[in-house]
PDB file of N, CA and C in Angstrom:
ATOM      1  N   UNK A   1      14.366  -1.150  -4.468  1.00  0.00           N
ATOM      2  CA  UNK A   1      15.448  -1.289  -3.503  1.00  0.00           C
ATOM      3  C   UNK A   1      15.408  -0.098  -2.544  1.00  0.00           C
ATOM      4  N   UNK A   2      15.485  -0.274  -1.542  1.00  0.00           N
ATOM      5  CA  UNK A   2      15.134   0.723  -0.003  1.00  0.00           C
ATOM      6  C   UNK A   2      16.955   1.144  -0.072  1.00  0.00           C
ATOM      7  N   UNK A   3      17.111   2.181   0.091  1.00  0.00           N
ATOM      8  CA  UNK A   3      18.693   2.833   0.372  1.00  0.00           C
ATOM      9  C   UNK A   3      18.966   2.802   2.151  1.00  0.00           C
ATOM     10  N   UNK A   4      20.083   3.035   2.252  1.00  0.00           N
ATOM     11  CA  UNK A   4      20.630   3.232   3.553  1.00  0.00           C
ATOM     12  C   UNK A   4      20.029   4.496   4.329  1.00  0.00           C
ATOM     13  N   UNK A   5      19.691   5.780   3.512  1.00  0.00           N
ATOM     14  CA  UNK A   5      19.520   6.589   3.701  1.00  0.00           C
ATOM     15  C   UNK A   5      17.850   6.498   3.958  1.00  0.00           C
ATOM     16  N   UNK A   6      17.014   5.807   3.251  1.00  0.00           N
ATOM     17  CA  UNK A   6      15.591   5.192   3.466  1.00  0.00           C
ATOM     18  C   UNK A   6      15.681   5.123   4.825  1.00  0.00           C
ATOM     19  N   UNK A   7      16.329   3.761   5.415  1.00  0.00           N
ATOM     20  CA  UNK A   7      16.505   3.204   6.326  1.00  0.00           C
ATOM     21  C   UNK A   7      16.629   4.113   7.638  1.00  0.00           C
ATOM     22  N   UNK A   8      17.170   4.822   7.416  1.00  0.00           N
ATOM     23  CA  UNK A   8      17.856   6.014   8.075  1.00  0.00           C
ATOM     24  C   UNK A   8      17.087   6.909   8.639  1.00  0.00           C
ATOM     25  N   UNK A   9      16.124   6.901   7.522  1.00  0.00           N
ATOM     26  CA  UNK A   9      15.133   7.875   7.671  1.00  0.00           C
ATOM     27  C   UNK A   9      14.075   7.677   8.622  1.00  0.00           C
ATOM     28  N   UNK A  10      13.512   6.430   8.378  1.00  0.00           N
ATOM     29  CA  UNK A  10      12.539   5.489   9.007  1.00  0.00           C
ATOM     30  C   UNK A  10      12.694   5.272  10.444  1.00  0.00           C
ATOM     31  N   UNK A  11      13.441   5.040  11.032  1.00  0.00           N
ATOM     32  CA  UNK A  11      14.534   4.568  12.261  1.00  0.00           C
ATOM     33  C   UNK A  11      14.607   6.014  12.979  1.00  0.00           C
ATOM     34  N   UNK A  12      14.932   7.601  11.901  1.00  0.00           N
ATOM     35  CA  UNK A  12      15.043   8.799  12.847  1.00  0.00           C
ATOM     36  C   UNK A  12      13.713   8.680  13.298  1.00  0.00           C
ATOM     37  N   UNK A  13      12.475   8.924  12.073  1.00  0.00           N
ATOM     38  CA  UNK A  13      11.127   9.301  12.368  1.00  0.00           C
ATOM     39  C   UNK A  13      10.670   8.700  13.631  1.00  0.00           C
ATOM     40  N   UNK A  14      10.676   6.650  13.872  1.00  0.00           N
ATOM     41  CA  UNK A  14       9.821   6.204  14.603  1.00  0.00           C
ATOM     42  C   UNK A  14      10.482   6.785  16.224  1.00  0.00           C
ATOM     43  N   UNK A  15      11.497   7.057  15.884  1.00  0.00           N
ATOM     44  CA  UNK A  15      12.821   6.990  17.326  1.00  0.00           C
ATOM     45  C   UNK A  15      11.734   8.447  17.505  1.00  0.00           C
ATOM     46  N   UNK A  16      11.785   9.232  16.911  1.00  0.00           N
ATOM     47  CA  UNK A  16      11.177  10.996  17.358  1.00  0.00           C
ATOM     48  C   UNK A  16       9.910  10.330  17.238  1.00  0.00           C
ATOM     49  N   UNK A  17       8.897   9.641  17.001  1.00  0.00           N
ATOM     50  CA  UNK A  17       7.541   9.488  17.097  1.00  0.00           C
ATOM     51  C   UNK A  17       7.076   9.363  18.494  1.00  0.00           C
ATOM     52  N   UNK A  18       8.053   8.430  19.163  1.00  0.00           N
ATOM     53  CA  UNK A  18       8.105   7.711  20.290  1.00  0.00           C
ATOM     54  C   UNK A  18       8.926   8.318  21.224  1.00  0.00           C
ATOM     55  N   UNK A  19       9.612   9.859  21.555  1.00  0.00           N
ATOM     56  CA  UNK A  19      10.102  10.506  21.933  1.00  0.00           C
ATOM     57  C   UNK A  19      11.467   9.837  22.929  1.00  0.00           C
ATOM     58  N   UNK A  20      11.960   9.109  21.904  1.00  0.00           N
ATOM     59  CA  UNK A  20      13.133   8.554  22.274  1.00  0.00           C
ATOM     60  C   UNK A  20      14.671   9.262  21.592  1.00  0.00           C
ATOM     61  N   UNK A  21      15.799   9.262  22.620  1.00  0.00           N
ATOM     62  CA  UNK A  21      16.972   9.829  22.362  1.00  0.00           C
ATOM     63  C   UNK A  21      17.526   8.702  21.584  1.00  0.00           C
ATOM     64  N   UNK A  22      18.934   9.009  21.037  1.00  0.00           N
ATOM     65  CA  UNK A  22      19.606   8.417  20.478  1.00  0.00           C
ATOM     66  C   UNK A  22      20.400   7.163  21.147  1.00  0.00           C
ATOM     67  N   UNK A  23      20.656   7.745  22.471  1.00  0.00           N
ATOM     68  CA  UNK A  23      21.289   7.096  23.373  1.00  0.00           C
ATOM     69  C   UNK A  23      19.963   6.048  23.883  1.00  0.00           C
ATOM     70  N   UNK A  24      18.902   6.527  24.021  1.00  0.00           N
ATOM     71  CA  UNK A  24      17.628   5.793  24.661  1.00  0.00           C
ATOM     72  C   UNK A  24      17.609   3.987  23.710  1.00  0.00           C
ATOM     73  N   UNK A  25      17.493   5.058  22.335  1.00  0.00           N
ATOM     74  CA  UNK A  25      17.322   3.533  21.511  1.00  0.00           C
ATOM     75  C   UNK A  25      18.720   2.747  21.048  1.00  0.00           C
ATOM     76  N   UNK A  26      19.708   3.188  21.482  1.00  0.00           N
ATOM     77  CA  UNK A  26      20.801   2.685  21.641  1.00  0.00           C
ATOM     78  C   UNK A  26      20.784   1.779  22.492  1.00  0.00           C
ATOM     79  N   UNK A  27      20.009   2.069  23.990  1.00  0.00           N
ATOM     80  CA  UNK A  27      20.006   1.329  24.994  1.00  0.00           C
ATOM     81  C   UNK A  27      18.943   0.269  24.492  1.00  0.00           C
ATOM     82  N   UNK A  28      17.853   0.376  24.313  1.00  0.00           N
ATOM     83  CA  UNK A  28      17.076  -0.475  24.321  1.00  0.00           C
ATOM     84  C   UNK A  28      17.357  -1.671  23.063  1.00  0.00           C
ATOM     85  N   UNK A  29      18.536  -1.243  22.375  1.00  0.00           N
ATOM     86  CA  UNK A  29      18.086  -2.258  21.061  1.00  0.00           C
ATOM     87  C   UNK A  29      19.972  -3.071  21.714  1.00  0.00           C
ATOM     88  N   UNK A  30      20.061  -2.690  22.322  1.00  0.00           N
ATOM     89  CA  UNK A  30      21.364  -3.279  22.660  1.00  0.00           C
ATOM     90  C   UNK A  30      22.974  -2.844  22.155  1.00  0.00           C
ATOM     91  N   UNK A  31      22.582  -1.948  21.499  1.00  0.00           N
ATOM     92  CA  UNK A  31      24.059  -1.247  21.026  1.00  0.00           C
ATOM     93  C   UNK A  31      24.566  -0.730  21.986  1.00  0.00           C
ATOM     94  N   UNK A  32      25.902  -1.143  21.631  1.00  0.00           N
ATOM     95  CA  UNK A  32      27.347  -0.277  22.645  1.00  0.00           C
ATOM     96  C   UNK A  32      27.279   1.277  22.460  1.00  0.00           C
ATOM     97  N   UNK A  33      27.370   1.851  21.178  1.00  0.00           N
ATOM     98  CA  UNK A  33      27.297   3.252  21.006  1.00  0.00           C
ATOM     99  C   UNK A  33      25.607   3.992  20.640  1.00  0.00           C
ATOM    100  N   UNK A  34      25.741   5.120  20.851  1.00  0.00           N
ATOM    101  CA  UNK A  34      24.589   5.755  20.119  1.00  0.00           C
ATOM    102  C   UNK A  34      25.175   6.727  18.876  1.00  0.00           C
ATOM    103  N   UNK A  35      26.204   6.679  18.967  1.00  0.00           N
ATOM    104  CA  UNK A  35      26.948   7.406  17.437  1.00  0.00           C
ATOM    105  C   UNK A  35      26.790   6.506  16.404  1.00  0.00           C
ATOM    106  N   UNK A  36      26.185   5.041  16.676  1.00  0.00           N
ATOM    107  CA  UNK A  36      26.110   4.178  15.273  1.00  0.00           C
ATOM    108  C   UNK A  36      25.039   4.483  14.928  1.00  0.00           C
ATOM    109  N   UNK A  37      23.801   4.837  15.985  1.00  0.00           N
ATOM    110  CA  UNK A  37      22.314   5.084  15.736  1.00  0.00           C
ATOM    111  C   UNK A  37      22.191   6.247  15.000  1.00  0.00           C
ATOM    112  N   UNK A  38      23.356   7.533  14.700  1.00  0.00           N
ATOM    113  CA  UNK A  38      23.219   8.980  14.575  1.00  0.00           C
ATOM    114  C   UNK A  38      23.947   8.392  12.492  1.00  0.00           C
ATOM    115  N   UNK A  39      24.733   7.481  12.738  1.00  0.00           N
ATOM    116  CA  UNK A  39      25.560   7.163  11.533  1.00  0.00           C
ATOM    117  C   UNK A  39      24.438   6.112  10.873  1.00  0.00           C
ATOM    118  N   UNK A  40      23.792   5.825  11.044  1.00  0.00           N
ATOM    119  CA  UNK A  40      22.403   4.475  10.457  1.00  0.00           C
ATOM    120  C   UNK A  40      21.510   6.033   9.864  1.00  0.00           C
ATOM    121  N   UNK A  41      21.390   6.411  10.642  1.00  0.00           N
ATOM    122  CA  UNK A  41      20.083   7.818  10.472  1.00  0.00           C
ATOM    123  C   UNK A  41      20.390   8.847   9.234  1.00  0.00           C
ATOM    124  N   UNK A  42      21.762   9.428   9.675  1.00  0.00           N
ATOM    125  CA  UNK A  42      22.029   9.994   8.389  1.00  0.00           C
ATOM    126  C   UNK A  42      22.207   9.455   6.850  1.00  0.00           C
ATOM    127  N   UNK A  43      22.273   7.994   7.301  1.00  0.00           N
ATOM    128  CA  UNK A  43      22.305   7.374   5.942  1.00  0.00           C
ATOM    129  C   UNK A  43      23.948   7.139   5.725  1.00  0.00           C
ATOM    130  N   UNK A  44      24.563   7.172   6.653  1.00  0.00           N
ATOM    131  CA  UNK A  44      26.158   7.144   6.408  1.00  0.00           C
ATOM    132  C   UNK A  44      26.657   5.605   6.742  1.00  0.00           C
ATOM    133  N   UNK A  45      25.548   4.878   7.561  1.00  0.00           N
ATOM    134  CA  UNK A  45      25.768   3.346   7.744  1.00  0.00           C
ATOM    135  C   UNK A  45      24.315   2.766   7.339  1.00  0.00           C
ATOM    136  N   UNK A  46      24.710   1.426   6.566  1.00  0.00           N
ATOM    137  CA  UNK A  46      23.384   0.614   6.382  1.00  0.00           C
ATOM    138  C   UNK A  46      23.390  -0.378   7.542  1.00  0.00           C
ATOM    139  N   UNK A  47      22.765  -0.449   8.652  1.00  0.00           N
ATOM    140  CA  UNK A  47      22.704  -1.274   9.886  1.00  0.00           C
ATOM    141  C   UNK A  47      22.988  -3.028   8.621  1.00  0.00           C
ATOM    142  N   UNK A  48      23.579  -3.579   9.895  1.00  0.00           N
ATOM    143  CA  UNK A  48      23.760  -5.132   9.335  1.00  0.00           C
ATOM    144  C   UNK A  48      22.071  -5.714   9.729  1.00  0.00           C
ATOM    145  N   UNK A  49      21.981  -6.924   9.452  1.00  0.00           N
ATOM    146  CA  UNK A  49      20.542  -7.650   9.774  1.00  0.00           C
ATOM    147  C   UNK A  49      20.113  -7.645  11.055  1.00  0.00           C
ATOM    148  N   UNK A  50      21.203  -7.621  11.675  1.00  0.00           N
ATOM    149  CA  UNK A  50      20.672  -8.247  13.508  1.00  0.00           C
ATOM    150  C   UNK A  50      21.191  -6.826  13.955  1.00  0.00           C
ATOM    151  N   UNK A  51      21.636  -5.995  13.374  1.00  0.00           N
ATOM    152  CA  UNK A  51      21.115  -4.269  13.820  1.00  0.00           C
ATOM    153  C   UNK A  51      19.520  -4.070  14.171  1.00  0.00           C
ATOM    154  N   UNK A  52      19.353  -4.334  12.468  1.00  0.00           N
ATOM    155  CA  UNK A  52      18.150  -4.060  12.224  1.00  0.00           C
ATOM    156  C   UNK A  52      17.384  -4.808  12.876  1.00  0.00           C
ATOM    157  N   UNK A  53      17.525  -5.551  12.677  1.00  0.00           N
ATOM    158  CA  UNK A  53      16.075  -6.551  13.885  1.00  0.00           C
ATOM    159  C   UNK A  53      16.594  -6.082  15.217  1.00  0.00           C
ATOM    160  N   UNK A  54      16.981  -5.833  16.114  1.00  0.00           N
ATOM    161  CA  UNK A  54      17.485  -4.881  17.114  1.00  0.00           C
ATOM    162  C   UNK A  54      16.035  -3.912  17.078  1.00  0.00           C
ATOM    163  N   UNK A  55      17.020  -3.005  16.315  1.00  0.00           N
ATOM    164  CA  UNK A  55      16.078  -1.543  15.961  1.00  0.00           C
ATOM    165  C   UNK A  55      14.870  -1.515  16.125  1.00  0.00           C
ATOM    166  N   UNK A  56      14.310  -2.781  14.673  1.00  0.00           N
ATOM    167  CA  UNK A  56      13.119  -3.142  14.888  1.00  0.00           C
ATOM    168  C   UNK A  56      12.313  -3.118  16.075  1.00  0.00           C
ATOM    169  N   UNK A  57      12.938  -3.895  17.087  1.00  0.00           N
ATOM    170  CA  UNK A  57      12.205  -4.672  18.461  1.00  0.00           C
ATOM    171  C   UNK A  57      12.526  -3.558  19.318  1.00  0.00           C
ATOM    172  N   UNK A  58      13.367  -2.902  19.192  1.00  0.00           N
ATOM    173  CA  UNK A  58      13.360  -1.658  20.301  1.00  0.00           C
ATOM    174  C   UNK A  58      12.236  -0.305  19.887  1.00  0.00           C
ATOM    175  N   UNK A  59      12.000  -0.010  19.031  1.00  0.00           N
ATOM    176  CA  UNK A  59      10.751   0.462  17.997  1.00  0.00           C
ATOM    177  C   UNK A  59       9.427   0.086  18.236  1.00  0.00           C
ATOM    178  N   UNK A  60       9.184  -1.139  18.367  1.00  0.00           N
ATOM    179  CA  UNK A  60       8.189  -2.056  18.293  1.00  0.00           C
ATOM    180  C   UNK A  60       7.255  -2.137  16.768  1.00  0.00           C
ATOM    181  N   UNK A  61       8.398  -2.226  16.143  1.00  0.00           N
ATOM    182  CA  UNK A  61       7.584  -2.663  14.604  1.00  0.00           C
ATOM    183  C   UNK A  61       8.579  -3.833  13.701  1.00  0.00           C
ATOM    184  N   UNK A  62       7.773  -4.259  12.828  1.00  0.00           N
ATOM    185  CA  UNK A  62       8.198  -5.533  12.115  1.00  0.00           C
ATOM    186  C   UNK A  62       9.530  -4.508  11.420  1.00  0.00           C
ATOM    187  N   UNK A  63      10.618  -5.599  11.199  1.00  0.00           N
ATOM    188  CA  UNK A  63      11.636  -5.013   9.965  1.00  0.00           C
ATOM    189  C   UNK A  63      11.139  -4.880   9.039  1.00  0.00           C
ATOM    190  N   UNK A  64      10.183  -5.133   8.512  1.00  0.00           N
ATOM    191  CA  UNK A  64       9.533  -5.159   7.004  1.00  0.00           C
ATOM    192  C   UNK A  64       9.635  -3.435   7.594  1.00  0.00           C
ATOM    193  N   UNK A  65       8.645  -2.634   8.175  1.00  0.00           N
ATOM    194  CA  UNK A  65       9.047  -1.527   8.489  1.00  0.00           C
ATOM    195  C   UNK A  65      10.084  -0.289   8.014  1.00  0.00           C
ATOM    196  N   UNK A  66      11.146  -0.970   8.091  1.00  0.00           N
ATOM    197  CA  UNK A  66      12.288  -0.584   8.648  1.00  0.00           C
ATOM    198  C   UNK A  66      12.773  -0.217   6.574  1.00  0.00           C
ATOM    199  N   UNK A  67      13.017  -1.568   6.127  1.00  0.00           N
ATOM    200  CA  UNK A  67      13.729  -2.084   5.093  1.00  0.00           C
ATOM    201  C   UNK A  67      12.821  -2.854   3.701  1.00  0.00           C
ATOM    202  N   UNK A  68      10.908  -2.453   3.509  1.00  0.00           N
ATOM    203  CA  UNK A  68      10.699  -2.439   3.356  1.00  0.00           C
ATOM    204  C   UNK A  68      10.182  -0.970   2.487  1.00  0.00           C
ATOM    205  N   UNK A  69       9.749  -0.801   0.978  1.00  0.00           N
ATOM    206  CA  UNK A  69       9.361   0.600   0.290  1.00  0.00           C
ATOM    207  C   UNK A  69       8.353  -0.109   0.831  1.00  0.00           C
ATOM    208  N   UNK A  70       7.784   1.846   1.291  1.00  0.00           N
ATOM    209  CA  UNK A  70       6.217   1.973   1.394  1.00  0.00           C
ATOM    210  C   UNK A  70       5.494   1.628   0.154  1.00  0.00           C
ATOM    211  N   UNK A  71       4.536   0.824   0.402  1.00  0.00           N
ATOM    212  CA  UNK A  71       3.482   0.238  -0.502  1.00  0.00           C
ATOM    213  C   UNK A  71       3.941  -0.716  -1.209  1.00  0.00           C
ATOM    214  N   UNK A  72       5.381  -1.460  -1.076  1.00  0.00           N
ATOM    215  CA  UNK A  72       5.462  -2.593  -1.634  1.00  0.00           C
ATOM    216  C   UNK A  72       4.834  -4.146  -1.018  1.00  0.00           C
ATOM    217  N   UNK A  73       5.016  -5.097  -1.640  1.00  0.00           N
ATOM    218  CA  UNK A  73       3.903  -6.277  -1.534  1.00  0.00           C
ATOM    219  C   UNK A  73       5.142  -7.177  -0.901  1.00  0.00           C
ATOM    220  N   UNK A  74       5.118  -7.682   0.350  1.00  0.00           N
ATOM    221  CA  UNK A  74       6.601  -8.689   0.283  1.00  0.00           C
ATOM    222  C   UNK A  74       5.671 -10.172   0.235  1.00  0.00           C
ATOM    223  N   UNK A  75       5.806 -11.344  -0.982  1.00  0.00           N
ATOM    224  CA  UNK A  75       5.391 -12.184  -1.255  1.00  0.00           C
ATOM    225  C   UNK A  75       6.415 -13.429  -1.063  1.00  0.00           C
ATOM    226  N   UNK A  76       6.047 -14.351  -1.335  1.00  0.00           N
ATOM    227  CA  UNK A  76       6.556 -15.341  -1.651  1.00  0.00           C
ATOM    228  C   UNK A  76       6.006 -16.544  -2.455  1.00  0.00           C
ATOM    229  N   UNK A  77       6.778 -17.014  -3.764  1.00  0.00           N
ATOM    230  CA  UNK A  77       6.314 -17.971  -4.621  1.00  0.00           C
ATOM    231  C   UNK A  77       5.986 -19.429  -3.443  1.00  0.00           C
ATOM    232  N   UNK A  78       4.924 -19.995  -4.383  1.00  0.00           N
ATOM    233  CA  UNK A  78       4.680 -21.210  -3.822  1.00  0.00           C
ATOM    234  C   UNK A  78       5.640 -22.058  -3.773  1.00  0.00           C
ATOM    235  N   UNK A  79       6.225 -23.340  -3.003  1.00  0.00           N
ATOM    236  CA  UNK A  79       6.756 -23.729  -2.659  1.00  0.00           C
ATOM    237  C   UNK A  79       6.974 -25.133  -3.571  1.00  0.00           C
ATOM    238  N   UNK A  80       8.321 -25.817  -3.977  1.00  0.00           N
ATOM    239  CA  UNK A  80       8.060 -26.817  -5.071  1.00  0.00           C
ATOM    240  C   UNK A  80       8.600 -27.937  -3.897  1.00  0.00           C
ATOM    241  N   UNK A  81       9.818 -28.053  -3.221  1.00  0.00           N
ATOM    242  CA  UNK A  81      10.184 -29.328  -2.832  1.00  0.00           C
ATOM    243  C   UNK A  81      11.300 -28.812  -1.574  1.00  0.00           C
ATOM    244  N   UNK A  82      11.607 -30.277  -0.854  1.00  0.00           N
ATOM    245  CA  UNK A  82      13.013 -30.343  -0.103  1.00  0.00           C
ATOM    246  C   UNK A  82      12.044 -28.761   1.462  1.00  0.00           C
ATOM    247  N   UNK A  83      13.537 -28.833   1.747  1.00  0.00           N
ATOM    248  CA  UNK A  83      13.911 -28.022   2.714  1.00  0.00           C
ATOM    249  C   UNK A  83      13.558 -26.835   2.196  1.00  0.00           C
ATOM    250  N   UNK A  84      14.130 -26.204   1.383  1.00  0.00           N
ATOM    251  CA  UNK A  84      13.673 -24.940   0.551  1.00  0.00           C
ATOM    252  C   UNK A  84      12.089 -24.561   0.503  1.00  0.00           C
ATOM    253  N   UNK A  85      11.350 -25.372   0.683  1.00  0.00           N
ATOM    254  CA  UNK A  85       9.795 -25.148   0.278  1.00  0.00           C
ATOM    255  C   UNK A  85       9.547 -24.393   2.202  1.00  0.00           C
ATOM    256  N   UNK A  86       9.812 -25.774   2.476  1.00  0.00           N
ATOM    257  CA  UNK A  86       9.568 -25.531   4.207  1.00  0.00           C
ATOM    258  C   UNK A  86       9.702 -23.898   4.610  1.00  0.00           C
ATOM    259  N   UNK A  87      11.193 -23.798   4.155  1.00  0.00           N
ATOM    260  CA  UNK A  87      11.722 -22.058   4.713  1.00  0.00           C
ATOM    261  C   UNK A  87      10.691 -21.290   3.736  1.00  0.00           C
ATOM    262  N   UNK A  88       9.883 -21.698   2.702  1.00  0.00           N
ATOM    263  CA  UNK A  88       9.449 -20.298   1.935  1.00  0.00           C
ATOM    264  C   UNK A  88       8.286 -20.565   2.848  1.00  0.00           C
ATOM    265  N   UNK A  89       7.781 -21.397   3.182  1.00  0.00           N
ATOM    266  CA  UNK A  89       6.063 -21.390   3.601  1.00  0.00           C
ATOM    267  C   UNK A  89       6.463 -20.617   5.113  1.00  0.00           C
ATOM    268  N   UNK A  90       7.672 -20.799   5.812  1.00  0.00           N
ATOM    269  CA  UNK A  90       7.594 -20.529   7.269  1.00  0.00           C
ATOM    270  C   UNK A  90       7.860 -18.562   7.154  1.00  0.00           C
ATOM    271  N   UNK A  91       8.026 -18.306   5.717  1.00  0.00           N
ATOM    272  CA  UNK A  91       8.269 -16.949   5.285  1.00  0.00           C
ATOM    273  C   UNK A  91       6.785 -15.848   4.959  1.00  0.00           C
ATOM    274  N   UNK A  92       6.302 -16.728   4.300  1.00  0.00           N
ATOM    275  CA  UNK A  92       4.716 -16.557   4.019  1.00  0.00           C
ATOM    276  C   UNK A  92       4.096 -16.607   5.243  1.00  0.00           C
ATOM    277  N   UNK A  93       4.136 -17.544   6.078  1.00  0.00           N
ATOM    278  CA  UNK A  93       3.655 -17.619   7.400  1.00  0.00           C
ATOM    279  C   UNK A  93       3.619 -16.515   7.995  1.00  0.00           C
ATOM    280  N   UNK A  94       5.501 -16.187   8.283  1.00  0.00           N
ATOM    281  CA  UNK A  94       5.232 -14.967   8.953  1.00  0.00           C
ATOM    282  C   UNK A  94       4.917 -13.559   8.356  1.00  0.00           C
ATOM    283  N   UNK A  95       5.295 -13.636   7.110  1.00  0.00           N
ATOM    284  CA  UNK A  95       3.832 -12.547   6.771  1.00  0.00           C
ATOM    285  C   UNK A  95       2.271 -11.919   7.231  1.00  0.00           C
ATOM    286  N   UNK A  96       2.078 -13.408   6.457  1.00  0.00           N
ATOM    287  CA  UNK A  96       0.556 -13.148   7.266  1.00  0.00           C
ATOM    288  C   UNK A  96       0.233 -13.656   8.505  1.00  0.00           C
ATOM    289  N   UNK A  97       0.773 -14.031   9.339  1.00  0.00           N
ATOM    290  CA  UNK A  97       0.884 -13.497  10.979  1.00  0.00           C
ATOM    291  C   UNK A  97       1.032 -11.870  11.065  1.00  0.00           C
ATOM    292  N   UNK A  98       1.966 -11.436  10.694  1.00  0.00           N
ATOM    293  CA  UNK A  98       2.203  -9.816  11.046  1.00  0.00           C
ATOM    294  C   UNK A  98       0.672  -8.937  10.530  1.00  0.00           C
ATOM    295  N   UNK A  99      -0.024  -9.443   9.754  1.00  0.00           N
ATOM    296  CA  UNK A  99      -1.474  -9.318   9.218  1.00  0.00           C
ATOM    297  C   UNK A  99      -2.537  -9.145  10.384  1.00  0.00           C
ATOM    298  N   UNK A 100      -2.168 -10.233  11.312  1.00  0.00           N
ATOM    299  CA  UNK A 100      -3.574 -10.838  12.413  1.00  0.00           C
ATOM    300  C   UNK A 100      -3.953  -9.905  12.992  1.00  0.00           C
ATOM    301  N   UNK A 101      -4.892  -9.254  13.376  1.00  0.00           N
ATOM    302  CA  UNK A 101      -5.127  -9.151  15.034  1.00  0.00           C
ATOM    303  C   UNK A 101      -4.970  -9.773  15.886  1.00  0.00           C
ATOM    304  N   UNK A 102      -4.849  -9.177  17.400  1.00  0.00           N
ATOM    305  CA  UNK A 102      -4.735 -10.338  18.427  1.00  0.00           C
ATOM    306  C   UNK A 102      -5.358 -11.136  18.373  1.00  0.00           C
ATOM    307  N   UNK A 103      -6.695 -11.142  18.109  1.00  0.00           N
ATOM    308  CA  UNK A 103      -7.748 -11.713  18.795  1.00  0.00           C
ATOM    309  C   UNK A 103      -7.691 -13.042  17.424  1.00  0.00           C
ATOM    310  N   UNK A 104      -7.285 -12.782  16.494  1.00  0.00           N
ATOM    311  CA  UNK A 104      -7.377 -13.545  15.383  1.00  0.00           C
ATOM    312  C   UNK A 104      -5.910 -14.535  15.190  1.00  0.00           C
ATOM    313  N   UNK A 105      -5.178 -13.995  15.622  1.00  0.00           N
ATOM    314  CA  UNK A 105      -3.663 -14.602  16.451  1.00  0.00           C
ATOM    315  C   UNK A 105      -3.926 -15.896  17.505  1.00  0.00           C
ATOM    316  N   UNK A 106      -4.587 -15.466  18.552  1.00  0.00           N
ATOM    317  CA  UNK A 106      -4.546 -16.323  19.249  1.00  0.00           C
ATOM    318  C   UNK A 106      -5.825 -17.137  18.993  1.00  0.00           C
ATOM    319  N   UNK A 107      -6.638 -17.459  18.005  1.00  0.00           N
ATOM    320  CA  UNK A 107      -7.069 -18.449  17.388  1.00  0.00           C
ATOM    321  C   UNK A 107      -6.367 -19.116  16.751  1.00  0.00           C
ATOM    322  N   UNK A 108      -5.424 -18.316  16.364  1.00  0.00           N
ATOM    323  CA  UNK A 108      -4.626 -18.732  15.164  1.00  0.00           C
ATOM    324  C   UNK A 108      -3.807 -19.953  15.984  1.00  0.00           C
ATOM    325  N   UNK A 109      -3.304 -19.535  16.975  1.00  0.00           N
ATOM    326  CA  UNK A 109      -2.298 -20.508  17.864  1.00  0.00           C
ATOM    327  C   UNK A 109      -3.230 -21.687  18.780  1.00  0.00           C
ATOM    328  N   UNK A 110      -4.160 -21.506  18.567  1.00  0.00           N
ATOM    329  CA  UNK A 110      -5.562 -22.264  19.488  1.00  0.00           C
ATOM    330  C   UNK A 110      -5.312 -23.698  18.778  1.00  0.00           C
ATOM    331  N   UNK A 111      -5.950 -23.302  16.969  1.00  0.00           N
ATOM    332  CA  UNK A 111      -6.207 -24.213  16.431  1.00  0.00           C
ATOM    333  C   UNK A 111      -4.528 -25.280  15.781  1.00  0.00           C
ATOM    334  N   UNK A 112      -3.238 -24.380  15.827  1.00  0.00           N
ATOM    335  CA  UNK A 112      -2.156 -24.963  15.522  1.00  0.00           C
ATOM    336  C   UNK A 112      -1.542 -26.037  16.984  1.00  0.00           C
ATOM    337  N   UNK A 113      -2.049 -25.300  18.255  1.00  0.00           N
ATOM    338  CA  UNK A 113      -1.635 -26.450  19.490  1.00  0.00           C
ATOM    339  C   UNK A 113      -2.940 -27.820  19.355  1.00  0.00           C
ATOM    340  N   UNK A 114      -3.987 -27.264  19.301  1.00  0.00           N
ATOM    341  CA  UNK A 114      -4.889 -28.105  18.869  1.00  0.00           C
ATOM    342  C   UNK A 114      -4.219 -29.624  18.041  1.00  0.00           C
ATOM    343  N   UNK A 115      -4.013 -28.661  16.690  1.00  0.00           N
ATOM    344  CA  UNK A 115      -3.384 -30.257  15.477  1.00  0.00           C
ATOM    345  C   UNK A 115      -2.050 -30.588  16.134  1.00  0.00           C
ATOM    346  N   UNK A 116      -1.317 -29.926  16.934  1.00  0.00           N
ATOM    347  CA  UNK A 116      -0.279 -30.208  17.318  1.00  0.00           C
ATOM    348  C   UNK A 116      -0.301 -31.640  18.386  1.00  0.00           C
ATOM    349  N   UNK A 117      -1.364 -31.370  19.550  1.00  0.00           N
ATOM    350  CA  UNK A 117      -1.445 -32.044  20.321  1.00  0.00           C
ATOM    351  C   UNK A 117      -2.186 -33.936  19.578  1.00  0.00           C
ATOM    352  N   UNK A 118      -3.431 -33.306  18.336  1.00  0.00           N
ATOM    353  CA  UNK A 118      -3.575 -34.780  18.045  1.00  0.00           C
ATOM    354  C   UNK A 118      -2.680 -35.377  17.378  1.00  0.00           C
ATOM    355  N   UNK A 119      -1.427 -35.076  16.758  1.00  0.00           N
ATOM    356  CA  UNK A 119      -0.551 -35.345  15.898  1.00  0.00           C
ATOM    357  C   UNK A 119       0.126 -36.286  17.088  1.00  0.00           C
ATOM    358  N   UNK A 120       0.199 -36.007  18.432  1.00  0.00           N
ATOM    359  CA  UNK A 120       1.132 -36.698  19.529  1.00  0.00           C
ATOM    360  C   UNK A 120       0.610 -37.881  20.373  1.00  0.00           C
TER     361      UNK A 120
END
């Protein structure tokens, strides 16, 4: 389990990697304040989900990133039935998408418009 203070941590580092202010990535991720960005950092707030994916995209890295332990595996069991299977495979999916290279990406999307188009 990743703590608030993890989180916190991760979010100061990439923000100073990328020589961005508080107020900077405040702006860019869409927050009203930059005192929530200073309260996420110290570990005194755990950002909600659509913080974090915010953060994420103003950063330019996956939330796995963010709310992920270093060196853990994020998996997902195979899929048995219904609706439920669908959401785990479209989970796995985007896993290993975040995996690709470009260049292996946009094959990737080559050959899915491809089956897409004979399916129509």
């Amino acid at each position: 389990m990743v703590s608030g203070a993890d989180i916190g941590g991760r979010i100061r580092a990439l923000r100073l990697e990328r020589g961005m202010t508080q107020r900077q990535l405040a702006d860019r991720s869409g927050l009203s304040e930059a005192t929530v960005i200073g309260r996420i950092e110290r570990g005194e707030q755990v950002p909600r989900l659509n913080t974090a994916v915010a953060l994420a995209r103003a950063l330019s890295v996956h939330l796995n990133e963010l709310v992920v332990a270093p060196g853990a595996e994020v998996t997902a069991p195979m899929p048995s039935s219904g609706a439920a299977d669908r959401l785990q495979l479209e989970r796995r999916a985007q896993v290993l998408v975040r995996k690709l290279n470009d260049a292996r990406l946009h094959h990737l999307v080559g050959l899915l418009e491809a089956e897409r188009s004979s399916e129509a």
